[in-house]
Structures are given as structure tokens and as C-alpha cells.
N, C-alpha and C. Protein backbone atom coordinates (compact mmCIF):
# COMPACT_ATOMS: atom_id res chain seq x y z
N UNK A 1 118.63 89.40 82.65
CA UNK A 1 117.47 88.71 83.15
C UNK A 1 117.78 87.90 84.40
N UNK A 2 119.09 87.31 84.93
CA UNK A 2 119.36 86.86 85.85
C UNK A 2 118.42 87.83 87.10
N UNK A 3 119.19 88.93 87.30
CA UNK A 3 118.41 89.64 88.30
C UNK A 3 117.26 89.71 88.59
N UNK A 4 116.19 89.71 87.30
CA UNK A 4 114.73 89.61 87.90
C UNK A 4 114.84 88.20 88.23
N UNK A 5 115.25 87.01 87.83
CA UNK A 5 114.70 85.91 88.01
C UNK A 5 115.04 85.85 89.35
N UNK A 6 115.89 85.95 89.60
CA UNK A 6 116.84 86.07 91.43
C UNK A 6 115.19 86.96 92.55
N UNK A 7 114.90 87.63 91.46
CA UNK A 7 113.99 88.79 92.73
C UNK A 7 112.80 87.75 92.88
N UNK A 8 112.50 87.62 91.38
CA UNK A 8 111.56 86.47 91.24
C UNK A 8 111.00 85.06 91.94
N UNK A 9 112.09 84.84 92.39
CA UNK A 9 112.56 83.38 93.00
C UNK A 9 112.11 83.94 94.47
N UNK A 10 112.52 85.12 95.21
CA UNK A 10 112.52 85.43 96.61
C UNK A 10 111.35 86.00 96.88
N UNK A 11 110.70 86.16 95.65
CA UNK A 11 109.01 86.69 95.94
C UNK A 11 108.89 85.59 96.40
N UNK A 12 108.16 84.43 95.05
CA UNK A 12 108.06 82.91 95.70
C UNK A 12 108.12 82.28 96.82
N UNK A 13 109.41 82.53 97.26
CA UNK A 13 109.70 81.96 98.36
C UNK A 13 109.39 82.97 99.84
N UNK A 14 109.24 84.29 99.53
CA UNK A 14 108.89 84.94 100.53
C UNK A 14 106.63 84.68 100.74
N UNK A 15 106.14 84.61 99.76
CA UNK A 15 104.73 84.17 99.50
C UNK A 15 104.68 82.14 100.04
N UNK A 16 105.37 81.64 99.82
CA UNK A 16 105.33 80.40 100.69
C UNK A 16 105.54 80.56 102.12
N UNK A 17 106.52 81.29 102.32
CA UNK A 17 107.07 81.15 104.18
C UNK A 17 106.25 82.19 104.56
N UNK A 18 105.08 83.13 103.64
CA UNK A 18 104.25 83.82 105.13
C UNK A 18 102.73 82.47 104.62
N UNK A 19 102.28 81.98 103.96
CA UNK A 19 101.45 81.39 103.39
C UNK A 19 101.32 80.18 103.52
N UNK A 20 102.31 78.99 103.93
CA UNK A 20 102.33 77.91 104.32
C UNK A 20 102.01 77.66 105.67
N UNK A 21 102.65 78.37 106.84
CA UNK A 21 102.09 78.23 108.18
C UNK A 21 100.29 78.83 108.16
N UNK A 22 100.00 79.53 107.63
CA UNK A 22 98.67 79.93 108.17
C UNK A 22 97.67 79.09 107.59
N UNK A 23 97.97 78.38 105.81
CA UNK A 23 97.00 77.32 105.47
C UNK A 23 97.41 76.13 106.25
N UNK A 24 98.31 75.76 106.48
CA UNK A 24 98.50 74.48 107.32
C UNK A 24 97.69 74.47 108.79
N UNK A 25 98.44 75.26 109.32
CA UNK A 25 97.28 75.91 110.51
C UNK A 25 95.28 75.89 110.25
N UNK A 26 95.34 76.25 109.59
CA UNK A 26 93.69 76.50 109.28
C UNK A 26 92.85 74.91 108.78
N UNK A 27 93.98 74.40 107.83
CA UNK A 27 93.79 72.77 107.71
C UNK A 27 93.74 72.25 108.84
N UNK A 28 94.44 72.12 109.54
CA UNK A 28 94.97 70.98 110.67
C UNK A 28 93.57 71.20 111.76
N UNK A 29 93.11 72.80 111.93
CA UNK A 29 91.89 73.00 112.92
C UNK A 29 90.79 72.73 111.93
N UNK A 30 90.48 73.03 110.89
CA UNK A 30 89.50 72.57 110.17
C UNK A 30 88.99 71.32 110.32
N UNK A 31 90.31 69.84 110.11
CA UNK A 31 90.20 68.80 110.28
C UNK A 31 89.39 67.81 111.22
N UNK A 32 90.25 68.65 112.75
CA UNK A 32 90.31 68.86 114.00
C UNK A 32 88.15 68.96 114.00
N UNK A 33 88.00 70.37 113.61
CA UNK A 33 86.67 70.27 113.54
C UNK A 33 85.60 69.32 113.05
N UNK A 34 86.22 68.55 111.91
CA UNK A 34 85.59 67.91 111.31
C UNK A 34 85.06 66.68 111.75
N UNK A 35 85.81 66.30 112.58
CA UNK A 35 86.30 65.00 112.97
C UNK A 35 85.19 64.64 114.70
N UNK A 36 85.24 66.40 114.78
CA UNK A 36 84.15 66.48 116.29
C UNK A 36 82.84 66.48 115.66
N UNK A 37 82.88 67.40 114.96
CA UNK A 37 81.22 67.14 114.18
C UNK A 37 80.88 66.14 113.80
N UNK A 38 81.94 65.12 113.41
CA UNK A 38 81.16 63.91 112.60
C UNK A 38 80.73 62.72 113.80
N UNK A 39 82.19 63.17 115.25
CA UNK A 39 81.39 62.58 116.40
C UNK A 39 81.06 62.37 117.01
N UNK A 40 80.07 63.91 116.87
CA UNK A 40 78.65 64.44 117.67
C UNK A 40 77.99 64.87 116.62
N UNK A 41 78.11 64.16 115.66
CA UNK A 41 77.11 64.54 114.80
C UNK A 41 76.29 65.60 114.32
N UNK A 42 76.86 67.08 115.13
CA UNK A 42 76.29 68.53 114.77
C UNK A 42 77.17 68.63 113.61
N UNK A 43 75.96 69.53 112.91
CA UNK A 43 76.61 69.77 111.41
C UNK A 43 76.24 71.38 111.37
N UNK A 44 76.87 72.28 112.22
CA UNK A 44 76.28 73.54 112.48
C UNK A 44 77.55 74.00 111.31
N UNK A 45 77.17 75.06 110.35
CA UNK A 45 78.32 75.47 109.33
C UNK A 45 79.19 76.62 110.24
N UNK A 46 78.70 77.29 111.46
CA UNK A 46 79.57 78.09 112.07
C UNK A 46 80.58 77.66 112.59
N UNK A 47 80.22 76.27 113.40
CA UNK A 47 80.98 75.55 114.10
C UNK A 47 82.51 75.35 113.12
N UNK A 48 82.11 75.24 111.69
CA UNK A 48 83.47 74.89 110.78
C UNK A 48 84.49 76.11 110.47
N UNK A 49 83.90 77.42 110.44
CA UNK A 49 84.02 78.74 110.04
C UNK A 49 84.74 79.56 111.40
N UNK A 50 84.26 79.45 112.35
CA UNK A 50 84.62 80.06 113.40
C UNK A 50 86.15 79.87 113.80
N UNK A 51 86.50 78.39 114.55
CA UNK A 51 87.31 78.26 114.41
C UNK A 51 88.83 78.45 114.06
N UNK A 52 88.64 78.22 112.18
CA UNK A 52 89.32 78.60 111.47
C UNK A 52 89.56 80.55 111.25
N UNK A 53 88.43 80.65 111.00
CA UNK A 53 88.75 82.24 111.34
C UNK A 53 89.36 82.91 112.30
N UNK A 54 89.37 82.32 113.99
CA UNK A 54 89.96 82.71 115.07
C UNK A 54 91.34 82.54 114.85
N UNK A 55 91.64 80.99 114.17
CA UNK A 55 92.93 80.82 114.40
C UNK A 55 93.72 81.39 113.64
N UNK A 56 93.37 81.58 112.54
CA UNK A 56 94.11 82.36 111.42
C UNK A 56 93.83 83.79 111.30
N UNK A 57 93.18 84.24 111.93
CA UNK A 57 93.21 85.99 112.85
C UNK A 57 94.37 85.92 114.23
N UNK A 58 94.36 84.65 114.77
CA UNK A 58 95.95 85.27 115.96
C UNK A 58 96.61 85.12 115.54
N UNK A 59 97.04 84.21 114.43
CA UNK A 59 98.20 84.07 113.77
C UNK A 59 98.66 85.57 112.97
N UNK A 60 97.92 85.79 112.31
CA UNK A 60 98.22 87.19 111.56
C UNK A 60 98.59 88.12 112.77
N UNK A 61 98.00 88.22 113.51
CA UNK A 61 98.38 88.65 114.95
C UNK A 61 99.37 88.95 115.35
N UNK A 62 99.64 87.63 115.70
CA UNK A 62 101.03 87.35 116.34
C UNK A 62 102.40 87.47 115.50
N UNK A 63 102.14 86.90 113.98
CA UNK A 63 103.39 87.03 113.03
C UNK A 63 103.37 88.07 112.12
N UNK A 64 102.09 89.19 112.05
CA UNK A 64 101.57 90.04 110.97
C UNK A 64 103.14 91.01 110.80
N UNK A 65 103.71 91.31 112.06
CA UNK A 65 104.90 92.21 111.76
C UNK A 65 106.07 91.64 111.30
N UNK A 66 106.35 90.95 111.42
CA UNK A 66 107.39 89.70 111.05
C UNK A 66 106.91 89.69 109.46
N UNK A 67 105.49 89.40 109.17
CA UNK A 67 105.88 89.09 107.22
C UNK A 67 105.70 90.62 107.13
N UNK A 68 105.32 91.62 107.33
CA UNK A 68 105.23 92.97 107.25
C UNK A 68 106.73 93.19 106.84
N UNK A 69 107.84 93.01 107.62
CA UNK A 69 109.16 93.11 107.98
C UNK A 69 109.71 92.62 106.77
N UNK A 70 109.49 91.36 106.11
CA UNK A 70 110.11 90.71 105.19
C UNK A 70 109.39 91.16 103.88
N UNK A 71 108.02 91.44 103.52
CA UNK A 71 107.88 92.31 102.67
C UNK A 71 108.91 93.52 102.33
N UNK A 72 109.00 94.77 103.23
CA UNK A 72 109.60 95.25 103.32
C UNK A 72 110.91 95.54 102.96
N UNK A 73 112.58 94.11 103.34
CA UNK A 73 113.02 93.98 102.84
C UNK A 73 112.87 93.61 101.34
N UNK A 74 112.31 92.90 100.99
CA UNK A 74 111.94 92.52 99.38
C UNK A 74 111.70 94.04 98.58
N UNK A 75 111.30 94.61 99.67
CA UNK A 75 110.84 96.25 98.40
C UNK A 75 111.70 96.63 98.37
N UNK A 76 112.35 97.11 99.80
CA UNK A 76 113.79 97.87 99.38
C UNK A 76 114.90 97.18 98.33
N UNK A 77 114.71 95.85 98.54
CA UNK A 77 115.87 94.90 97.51
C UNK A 77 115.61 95.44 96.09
N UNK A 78 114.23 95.27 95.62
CA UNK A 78 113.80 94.89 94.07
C UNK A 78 113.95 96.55 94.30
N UNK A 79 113.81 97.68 94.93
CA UNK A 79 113.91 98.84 94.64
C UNK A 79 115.40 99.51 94.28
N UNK A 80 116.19 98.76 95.32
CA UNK A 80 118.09 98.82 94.76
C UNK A 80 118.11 98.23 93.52
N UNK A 81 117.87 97.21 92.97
CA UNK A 81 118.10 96.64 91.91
C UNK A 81 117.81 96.85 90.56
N UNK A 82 116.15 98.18 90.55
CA UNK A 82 116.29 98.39 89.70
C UNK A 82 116.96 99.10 87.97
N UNK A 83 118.08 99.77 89.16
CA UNK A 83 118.93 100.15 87.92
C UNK A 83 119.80 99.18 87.38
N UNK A 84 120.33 97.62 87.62
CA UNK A 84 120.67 96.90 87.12
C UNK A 84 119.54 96.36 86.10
N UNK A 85 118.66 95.82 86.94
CA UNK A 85 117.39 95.78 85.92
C UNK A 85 116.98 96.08 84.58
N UNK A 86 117.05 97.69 84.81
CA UNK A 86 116.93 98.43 83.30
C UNK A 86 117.97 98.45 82.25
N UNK A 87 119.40 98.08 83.16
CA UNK A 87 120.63 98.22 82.22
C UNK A 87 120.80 96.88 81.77
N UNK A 88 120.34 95.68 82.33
CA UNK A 88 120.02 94.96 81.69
C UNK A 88 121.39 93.99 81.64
């Protein structure tokens, strides 16, 4: 069981490092938005949506091959491993 927990652990951590920059990102402009609407007082719901959607569409963009890449390694890993796996 060591081994899955090991693969286990690098999912995790591979699902944080593509997943932390793009919600942080989307927070921080969200905020950003919030903060103009409240002072100018438009409360347009696109104005909140847009934004965030742009920014977290270049991001995927710009880094989509990079977590593509590290997926990738992770398959081939957990795919070598599984004959330890089964033998247990």
C-alpha cells in the first residue's frame, strides 16, 4: 500500500499546483471587480463574470500545456507502477 499512497499523494499535489494559481487568480480579479462596482455603484452581473472568465481562459492558455505535460507524467508513473501495485 505504500505505493498507491506515494501515487496518491502526487495526484494531490499535482491537482493543487495546476488549481491553486487559476482560483487565486480568478479571486484576486473578482475582488478587484468588486471593489469597482461598489465604487461606481454598477451592479451589472456581466461586469463580475466576464472578467473572471477572460482571465482564467488565458491562463489555461498560456499554462494549459505545462499541466497537460505533468498530467502526463503522472500517467506514465501510476502506469509503471502498476505491477508493483498488484503484487502488492
Amino acid at each position: 500500500m505504500h505505493g498507491f499512497d506515494d501515487l496518491l499523494r502526487d495526484a494531490l499535489v499535482l491537482t493543487a499546483l495546476l488549481t491553486l494559481p487559476v482560483l487565486l487568480t480568478a479571486t484576486a480579479v473578482g475582488a478587484t471587480v468588486a471593489v469597482v462596482q461598489a465604487a461606481t455603484q454598477v451592479q451589472e452581473q456581466t461586469l463580475t463574470l466576464l472578467p473572471k472568465l477572460l482571465t482564467v481562459g488565458a491562463l489555461i492558455v498560456l499554462f494549459g500545456r505545462f499541466g497537460l505535460g505533468l498530467c502526463a507524467q503522472l500517467l506514465y508513473e501510476v502506469v509503471a507502477r502498476i505491477p508493483q501495485l498488484v503484487r502488492g
